[in-house]
Protein backbone atom coordinates (compact mmCIF):
# COMPACT_ATOMS: atom_id res chain seq x y z
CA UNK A 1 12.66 -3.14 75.13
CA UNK A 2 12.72 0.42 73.76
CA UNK A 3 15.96 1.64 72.26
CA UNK A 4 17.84 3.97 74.38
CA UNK A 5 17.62 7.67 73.55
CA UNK A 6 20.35 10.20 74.12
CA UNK A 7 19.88 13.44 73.23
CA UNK A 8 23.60 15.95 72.61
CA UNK A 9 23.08 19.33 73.40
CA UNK A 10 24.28 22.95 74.61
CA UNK A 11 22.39 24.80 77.08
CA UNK A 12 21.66 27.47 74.65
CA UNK A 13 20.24 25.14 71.59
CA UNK A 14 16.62 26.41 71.00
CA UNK A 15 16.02 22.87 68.92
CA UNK A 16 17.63 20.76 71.94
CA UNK A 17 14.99 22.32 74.00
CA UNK A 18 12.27 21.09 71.21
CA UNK A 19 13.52 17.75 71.43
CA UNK A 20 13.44 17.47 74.67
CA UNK A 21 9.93 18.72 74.74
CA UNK A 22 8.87 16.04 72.18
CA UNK A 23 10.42 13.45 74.04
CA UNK A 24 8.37 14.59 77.32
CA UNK A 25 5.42 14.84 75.26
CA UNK A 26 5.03 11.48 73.58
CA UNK A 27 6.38 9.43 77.43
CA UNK A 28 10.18 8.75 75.69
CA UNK A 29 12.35 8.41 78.76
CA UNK A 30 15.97 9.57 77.77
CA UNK A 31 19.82 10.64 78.27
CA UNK A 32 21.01 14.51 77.83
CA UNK A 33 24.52 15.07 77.58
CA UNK A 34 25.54 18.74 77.61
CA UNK A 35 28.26 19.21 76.02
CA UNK A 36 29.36 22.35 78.62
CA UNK A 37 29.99 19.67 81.01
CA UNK A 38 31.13 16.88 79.32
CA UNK A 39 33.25 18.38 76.13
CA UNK A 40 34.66 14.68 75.73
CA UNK A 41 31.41 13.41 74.62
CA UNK A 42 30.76 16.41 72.33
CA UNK A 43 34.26 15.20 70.77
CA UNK A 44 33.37 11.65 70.42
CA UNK A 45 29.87 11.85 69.24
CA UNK A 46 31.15 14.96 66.93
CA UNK A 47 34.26 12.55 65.73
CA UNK A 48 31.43 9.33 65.07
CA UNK A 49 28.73 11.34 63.10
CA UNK A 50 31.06 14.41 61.83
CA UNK A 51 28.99 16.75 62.64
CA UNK A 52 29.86 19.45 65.02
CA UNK A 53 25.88 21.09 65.57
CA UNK A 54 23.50 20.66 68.03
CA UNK A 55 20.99 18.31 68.61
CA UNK A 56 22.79 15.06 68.02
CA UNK A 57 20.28 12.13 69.23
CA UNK A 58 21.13 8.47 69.08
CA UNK A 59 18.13 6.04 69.46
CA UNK A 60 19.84 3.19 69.40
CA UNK A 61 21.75 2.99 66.63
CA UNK A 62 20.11 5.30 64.52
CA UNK A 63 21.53 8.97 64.88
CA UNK A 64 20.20 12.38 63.71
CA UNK A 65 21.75 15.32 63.73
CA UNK A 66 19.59 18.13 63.64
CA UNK A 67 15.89 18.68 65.48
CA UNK A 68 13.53 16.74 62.81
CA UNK A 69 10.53 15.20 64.81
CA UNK A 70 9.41 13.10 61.48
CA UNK A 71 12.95 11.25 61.84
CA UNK A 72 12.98 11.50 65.33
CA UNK A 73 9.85 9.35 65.51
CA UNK A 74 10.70 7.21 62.85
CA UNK A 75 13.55 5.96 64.65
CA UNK A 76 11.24 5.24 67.90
């Protein structure tokens, strides 16, 4: 079974919208939490990693902040 994917972002985040876009691209099925309407998630994912930037993706238990598509697809 594929590790689940959940992509962190902000509607604004030009390198949310590339992940997204990769994920499309290559068939990855996943989770976006925005953190406009769900600030509690932005606080606990920000808290876990600290990091307080956009794109945060978990793939299971890996987690990368930042848009990076050779880490991104290492993780897969």
């Amino acid at each position: 079974m594929p590790p689940k994917i959940t992509l962190y972002s902000t509607e604004n985040c030009v390198y949310c919208v590339k992940a997204k876009e990769l994920f499309n691209k290559i068939g990855r099925a996943f989770e976006e939490v925005r953190f406009e309407d769900n600030p509690v998630a932005f606080q606990a994912i920000a808290d876990r990693v600290g990091a307080m930037s956009v794109p945060i993706i978990t793939i299971g238990e890996s987690v990368i902040v930042g848009y990076s598509p050779n880490k991104i697809l290492e993780a897969l």
